[in-house]
PDB file of N, CA and C in Angstrom:
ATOM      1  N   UNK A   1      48.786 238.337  38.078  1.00  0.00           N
ATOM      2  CA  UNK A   1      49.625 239.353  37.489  1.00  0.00           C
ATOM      3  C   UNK A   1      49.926 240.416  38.545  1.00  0.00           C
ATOM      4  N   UNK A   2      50.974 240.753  38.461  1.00  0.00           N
ATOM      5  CA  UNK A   2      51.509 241.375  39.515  1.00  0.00           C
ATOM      6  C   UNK A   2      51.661 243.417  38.933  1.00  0.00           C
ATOM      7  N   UNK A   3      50.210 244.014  39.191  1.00  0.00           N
ATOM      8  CA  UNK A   3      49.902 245.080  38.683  1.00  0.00           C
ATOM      9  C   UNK A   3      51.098 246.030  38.860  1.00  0.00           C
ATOM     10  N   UNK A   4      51.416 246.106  40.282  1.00  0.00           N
ATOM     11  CA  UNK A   4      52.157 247.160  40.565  1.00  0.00           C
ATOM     12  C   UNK A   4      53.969 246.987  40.344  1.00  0.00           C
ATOM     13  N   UNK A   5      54.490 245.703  40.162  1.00  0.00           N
ATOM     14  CA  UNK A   5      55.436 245.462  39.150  1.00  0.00           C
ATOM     15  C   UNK A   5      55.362 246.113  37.524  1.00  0.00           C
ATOM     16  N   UNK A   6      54.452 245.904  36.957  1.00  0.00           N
ATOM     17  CA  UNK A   6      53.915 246.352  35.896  1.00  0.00           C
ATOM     18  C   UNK A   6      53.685 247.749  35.742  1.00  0.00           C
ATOM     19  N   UNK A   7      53.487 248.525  36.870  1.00  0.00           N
ATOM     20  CA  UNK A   7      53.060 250.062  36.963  1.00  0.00           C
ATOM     21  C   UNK A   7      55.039 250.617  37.410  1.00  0.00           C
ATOM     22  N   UNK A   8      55.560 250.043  37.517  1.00  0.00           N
ATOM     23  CA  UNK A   8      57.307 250.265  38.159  1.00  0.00           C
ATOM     24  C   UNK A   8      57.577 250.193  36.859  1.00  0.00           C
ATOM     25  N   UNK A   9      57.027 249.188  35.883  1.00  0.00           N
ATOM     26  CA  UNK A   9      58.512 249.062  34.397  1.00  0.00           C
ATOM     27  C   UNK A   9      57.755 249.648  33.757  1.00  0.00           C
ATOM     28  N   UNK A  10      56.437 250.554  33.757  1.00  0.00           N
ATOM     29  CA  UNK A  10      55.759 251.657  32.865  1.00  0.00           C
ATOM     30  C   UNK A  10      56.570 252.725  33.323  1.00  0.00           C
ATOM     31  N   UNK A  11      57.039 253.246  34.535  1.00  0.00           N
ATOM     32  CA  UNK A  11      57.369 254.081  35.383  1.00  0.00           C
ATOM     33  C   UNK A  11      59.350 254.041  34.216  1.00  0.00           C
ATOM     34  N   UNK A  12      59.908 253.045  34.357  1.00  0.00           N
ATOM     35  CA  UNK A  12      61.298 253.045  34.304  1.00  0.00           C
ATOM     36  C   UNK A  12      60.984 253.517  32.991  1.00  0.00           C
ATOM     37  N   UNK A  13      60.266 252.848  31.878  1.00  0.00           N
ATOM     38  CA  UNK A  13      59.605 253.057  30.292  1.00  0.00           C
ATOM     39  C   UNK A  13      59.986 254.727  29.962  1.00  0.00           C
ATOM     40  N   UNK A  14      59.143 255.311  30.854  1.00  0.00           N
ATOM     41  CA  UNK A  14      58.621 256.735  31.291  1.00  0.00           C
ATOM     42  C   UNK A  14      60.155 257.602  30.998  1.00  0.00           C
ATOM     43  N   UNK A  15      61.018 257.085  32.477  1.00  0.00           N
ATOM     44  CA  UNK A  15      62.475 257.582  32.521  1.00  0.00           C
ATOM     45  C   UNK A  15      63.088 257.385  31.391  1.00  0.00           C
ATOM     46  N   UNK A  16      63.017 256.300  30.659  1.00  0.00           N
ATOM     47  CA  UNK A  16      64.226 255.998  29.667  1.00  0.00           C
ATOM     48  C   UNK A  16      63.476 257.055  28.692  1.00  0.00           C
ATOM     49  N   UNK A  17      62.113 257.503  28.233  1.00  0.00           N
ATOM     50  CA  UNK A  17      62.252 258.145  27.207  1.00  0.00           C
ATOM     51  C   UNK A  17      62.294 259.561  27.285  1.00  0.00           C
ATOM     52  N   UNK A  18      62.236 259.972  28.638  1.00  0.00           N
ATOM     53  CA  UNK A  18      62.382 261.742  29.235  1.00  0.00           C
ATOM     54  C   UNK A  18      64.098 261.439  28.945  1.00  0.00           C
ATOM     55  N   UNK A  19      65.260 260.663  29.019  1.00  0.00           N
ATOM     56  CA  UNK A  19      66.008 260.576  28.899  1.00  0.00           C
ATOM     57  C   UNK A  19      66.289 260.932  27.012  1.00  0.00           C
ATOM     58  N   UNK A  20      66.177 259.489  26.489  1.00  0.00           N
ATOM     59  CA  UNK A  20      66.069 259.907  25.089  1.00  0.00           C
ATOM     60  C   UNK A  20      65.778 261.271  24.919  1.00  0.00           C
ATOM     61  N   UNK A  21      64.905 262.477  25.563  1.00  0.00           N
ATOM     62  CA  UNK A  21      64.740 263.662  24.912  1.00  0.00           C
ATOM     63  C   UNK A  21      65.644 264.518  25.296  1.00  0.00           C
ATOM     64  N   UNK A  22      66.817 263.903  25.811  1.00  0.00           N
ATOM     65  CA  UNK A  22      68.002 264.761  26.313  1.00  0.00           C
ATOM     66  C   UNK A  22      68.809 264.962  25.019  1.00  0.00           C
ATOM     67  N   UNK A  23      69.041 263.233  25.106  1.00  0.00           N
ATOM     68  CA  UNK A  23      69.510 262.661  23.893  1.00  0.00           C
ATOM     69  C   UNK A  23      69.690 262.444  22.539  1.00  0.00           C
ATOM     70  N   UNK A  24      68.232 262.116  21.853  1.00  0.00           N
ATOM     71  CA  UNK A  24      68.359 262.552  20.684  1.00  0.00           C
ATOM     72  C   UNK A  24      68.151 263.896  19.949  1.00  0.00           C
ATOM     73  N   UNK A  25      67.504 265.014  20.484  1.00  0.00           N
ATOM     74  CA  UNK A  25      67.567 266.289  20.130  1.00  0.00           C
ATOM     75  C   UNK A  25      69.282 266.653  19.526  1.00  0.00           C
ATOM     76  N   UNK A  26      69.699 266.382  20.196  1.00  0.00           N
ATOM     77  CA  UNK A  26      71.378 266.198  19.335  1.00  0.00           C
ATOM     78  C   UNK A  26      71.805 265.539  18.548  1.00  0.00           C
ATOM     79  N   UNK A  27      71.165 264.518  18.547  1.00  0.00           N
ATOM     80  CA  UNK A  27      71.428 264.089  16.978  1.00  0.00           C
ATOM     81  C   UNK A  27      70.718 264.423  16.074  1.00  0.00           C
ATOM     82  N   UNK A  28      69.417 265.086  16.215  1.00  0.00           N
ATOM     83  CA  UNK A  28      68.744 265.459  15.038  1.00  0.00           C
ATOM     84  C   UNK A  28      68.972 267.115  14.930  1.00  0.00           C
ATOM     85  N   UNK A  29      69.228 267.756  15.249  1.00  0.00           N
ATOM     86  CA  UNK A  29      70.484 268.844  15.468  1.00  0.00           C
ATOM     87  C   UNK A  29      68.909 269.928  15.852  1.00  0.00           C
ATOM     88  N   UNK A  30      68.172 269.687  17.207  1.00  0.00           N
ATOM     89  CA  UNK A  30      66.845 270.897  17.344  1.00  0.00           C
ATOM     90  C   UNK A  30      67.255 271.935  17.141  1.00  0.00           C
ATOM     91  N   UNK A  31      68.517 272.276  17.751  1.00  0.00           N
ATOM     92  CA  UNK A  31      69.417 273.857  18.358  1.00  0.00           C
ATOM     93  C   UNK A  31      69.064 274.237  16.595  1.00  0.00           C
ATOM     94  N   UNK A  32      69.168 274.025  15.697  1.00  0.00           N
ATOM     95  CA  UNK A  32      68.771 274.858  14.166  1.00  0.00           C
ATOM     96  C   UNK A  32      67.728 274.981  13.773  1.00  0.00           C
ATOM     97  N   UNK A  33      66.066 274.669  14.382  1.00  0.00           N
ATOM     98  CA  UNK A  33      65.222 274.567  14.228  1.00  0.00           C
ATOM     99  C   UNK A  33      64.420 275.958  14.169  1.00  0.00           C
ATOM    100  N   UNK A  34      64.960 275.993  15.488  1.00  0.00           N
ATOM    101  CA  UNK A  34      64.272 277.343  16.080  1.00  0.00           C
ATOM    102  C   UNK A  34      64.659 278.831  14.961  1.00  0.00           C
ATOM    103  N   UNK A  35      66.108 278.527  15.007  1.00  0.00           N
ATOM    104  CA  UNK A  35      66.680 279.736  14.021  1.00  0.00           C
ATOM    105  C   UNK A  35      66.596 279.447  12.406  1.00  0.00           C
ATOM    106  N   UNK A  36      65.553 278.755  12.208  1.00  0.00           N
ATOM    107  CA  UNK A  36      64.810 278.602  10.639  1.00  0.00           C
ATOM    108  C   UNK A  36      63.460 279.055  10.619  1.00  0.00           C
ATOM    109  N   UNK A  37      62.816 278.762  11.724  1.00  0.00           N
ATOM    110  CA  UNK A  37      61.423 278.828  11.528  1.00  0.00           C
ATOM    111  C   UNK A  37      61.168 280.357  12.115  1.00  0.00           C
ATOM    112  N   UNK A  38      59.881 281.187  12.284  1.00  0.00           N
ATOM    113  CA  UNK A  38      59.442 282.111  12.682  1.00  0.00           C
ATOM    114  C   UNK A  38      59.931 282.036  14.458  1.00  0.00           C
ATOM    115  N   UNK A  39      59.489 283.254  14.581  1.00  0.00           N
ATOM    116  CA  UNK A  39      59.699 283.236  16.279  1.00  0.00           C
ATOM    117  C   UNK A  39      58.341 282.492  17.002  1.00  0.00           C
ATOM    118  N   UNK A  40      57.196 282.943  16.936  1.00  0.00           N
ATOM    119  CA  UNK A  40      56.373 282.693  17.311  1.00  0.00           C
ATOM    120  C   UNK A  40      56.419 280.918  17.982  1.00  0.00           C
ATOM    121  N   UNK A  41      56.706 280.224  16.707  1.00  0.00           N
ATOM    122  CA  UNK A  41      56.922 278.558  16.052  1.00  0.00           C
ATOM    123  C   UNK A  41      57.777 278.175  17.174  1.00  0.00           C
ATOM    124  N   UNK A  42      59.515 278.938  16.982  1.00  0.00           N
ATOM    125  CA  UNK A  42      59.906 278.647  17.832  1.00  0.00           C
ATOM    126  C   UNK A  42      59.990 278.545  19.160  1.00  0.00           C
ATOM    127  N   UNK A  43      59.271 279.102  20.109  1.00  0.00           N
ATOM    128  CA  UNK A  43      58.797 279.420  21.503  1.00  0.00           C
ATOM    129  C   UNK A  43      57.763 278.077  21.241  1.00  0.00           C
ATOM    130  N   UNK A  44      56.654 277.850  20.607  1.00  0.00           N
ATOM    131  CA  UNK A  44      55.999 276.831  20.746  1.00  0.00           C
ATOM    132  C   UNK A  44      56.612 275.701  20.909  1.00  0.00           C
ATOM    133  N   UNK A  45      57.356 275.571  20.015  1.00  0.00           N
ATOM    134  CA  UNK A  45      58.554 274.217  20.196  1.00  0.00           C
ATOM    135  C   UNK A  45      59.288 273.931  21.324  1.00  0.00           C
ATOM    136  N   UNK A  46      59.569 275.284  21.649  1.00  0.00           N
ATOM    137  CA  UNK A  46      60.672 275.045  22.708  1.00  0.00           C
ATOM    138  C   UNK A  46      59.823 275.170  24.278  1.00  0.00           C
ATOM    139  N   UNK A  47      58.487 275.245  24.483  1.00  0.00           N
ATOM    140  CA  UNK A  47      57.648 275.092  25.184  1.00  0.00           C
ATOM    141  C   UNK A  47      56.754 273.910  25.266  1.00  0.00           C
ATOM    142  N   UNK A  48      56.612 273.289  23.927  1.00  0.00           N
ATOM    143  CA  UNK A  48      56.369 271.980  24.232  1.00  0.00           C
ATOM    144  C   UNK A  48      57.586 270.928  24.527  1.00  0.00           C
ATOM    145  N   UNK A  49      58.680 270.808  23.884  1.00  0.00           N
ATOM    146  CA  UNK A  49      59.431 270.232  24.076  1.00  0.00           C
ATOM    147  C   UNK A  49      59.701 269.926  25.414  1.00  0.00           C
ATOM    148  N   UNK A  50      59.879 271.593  26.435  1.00  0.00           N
ATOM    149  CA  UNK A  50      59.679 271.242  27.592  1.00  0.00           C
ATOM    150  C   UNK A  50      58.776 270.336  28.656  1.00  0.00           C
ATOM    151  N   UNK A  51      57.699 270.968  27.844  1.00  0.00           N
ATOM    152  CA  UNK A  51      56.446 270.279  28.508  1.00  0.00           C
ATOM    153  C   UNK A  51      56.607 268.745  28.299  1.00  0.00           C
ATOM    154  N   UNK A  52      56.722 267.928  27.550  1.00  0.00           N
ATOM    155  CA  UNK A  52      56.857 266.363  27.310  1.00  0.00           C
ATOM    156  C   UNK A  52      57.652 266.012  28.004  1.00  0.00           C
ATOM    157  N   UNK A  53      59.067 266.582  28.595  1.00  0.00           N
ATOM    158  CA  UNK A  53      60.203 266.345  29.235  1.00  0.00           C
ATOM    159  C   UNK A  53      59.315 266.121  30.965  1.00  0.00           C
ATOM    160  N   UNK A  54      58.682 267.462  31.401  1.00  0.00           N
ATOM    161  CA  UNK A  54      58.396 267.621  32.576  1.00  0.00           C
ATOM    162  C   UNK A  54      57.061 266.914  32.746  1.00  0.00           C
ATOM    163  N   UNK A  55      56.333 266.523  31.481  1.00  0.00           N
ATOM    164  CA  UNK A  55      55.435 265.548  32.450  1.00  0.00           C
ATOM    165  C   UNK A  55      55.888 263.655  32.242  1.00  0.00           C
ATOM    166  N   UNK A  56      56.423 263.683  31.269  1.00  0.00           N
ATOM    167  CA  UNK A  56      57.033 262.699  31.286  1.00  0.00           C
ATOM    168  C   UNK A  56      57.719 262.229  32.328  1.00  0.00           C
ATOM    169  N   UNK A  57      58.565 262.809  32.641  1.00  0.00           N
ATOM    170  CA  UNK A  57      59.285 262.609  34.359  1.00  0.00           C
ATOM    171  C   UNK A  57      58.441 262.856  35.103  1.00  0.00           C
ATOM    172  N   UNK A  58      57.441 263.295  35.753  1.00  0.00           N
ATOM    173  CA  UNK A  58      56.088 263.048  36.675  1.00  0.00           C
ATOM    174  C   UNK A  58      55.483 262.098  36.485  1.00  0.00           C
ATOM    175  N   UNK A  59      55.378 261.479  35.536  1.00  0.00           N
ATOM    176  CA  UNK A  59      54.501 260.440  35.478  1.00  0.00           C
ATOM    177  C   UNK A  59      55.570 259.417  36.059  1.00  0.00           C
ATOM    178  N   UNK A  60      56.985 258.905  35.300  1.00  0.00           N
ATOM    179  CA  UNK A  60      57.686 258.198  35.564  1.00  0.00           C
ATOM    180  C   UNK A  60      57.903 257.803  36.707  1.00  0.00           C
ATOM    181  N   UNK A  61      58.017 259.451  37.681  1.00  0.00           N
ATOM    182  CA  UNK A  61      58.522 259.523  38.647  1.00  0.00           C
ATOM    183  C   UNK A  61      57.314 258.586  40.011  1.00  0.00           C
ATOM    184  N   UNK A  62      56.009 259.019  39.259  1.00  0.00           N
ATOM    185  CA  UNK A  62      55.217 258.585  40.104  1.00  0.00           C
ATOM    186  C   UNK A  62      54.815 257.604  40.387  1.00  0.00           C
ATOM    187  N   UNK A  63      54.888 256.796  38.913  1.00  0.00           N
ATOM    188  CA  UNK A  63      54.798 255.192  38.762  1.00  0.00           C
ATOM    189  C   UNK A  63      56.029 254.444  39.304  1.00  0.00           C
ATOM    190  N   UNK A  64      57.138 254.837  39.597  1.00  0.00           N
ATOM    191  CA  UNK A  64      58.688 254.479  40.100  1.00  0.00           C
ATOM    192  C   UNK A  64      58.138 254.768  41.840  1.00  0.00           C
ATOM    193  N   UNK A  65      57.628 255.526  42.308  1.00  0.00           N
ATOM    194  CA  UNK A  65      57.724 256.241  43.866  1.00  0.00           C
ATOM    195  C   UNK A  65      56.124 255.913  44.683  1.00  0.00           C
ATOM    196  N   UNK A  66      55.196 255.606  43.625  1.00  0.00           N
ATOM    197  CA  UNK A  66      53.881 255.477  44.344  1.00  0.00           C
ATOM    198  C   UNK A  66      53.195 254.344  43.300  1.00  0.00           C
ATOM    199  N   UNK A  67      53.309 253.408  43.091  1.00  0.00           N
ATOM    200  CA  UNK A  67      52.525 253.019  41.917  1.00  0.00           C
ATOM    201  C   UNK A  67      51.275 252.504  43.104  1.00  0.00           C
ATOM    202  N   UNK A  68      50.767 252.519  44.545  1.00  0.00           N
ATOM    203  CA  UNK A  68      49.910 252.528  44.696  1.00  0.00           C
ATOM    204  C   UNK A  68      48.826 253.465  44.161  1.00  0.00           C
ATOM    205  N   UNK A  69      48.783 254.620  43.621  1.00  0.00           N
ATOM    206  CA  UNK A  69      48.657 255.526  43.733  1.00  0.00           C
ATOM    207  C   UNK A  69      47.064 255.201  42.479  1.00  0.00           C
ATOM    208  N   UNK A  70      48.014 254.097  41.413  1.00  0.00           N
ATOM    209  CA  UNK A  70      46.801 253.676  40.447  1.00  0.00           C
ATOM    210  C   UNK A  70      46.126 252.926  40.571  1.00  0.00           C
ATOM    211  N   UNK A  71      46.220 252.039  42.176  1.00  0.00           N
ATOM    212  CA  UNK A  71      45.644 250.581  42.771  1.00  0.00           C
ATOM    213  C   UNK A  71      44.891 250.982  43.383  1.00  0.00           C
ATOM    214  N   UNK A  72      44.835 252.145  44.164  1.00  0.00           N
ATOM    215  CA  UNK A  72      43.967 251.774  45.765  1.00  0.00           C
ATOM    216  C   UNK A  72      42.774 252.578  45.392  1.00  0.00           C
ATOM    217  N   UNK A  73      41.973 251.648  46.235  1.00  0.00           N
ATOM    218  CA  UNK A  73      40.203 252.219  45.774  1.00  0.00           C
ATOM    219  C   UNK A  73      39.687 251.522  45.019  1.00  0.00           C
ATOM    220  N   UNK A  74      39.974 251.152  43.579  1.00  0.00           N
ATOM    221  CA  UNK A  74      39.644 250.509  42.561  1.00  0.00           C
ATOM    222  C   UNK A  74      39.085 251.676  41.804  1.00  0.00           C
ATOM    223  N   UNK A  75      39.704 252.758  41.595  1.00  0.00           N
ATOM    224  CA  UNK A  75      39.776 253.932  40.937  1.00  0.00           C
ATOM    225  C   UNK A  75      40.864 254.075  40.010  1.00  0.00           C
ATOM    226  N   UNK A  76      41.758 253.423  40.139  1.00  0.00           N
ATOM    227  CA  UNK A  76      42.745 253.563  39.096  1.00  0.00           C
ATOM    228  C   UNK A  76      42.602 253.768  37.666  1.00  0.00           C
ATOM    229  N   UNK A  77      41.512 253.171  36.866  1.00  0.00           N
ATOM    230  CA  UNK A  77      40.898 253.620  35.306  1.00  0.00           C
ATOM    231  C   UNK A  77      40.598 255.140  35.965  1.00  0.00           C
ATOM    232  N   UNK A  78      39.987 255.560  36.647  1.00  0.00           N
ATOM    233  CA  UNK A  78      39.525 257.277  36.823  1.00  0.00           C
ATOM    234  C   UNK A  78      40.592 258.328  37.069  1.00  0.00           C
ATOM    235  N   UNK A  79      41.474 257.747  38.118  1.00  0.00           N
ATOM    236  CA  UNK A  79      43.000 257.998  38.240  1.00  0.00           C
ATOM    237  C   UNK A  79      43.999 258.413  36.896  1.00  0.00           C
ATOM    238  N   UNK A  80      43.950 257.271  36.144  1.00  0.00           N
ATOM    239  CA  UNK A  80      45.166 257.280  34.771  1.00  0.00           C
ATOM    240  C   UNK A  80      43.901 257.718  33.692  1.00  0.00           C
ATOM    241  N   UNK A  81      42.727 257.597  33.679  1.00  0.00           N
ATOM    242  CA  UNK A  81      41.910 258.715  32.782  1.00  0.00           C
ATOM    243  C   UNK A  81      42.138 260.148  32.959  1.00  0.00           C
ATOM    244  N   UNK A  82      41.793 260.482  34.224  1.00  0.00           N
ATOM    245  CA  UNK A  82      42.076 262.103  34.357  1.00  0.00           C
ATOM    246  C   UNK A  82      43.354 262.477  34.003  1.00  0.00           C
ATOM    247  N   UNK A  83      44.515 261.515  34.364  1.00  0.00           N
ATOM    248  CA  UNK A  83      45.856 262.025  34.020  1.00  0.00           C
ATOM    249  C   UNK A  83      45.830 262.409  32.775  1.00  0.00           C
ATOM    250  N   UNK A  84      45.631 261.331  31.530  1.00  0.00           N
ATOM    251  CA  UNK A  84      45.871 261.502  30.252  1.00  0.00           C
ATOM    252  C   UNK A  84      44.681 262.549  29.835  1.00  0.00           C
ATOM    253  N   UNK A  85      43.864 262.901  30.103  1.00  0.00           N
ATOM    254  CA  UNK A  85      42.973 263.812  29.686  1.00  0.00           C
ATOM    255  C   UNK A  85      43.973 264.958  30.130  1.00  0.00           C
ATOM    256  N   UNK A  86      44.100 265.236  31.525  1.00  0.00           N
ATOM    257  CA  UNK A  86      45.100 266.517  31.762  1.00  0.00           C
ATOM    258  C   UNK A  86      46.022 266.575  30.521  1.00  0.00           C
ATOM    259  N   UNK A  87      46.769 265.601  30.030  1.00  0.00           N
ATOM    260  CA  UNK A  87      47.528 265.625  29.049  1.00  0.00           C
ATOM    261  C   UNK A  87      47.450 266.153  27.910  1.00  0.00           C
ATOM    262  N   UNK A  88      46.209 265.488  27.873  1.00  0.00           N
ATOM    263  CA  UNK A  88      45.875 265.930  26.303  1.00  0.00           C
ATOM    264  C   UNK A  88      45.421 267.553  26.673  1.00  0.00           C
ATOM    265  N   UNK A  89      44.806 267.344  27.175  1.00  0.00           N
ATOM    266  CA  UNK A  89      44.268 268.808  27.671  1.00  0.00           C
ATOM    267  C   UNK A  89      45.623 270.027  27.501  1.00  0.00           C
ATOM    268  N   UNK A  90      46.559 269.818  28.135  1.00  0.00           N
ATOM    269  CA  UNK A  90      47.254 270.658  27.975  1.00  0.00           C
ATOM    270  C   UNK A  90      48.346 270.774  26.582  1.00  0.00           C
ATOM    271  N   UNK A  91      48.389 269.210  25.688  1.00  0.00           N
ATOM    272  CA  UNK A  91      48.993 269.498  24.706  1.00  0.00           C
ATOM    273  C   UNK A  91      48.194 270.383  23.752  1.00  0.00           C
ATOM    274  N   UNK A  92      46.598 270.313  23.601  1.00  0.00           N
ATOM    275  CA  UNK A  92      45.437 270.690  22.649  1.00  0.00           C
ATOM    276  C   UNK A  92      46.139 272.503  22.785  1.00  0.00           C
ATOM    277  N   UNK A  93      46.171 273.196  23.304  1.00  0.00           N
ATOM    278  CA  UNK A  93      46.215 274.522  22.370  1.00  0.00           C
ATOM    279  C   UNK A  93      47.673 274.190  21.055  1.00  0.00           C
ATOM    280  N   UNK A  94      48.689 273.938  21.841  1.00  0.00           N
ATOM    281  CA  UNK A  94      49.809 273.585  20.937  1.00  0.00           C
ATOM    282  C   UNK A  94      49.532 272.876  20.166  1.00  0.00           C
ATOM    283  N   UNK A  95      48.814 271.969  19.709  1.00  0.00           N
ATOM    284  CA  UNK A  95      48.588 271.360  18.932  1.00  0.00           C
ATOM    285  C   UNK A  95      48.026 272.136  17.748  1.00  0.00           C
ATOM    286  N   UNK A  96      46.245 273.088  18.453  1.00  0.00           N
ATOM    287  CA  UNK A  96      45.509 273.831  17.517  1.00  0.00           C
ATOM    288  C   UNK A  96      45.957 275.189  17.001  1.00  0.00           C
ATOM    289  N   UNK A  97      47.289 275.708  17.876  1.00  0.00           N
ATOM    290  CA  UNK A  97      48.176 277.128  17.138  1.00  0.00           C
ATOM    291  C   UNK A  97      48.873 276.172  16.134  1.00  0.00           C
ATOM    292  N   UNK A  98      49.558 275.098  16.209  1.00  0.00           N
ATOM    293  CA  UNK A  98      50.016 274.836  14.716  1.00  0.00           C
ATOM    294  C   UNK A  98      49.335 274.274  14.133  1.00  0.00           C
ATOM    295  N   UNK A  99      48.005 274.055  13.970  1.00  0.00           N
ATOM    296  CA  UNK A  99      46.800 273.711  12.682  1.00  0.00           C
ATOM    297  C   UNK A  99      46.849 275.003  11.798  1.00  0.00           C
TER     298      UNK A  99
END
């Protein structure tokens, strides 16, 4: 199996759906979201929204430009662990202000 082929069409995966968030936000009409809900709400939204966009394209970008990056060493599980922990890590307050 050819890993780092496989780490390129996770990578393109990545692009097509930072794309979609260009995309469908207009069809589900976000731009009225913000001006329904509280202010507070809205800044959260419109700060995560960002955030999914910009790591989404980092990741993409990285799996498209370095996919050695998850091969070499034989660190790659510690590599794409820390990533998604960063992830989560940084979605968890946004998550626990809207609990």
């Amino acid at each position: 199996m050819n890993w780092e082929l496989l780490i390129r069409m996770a990578g393109l995966g990545l692009l097509l759906i930072a794309l979609a968030n260009f995309i469908v936000p207009s069809m589900l009409n976000y731009r009225a979201i913000p001006a329904k809900v509280d202010r507070g709400f809205a800044r959260i939204f419109t700060v995560h929204a960002v955030h999914i966009v910009v790591t989404v394209l980092g990741m993409g970008g990285l799996c498209l430009r370095a996919p050695a990056f998850f091969l070499e060493d034989g660190s790659e599980w510690v590599r794409a662990g820390s990533m998604g922990l960063f992830s989560l890590g940084a979605d968890f307050p946004t998550i626990a202000t809207l609990a």
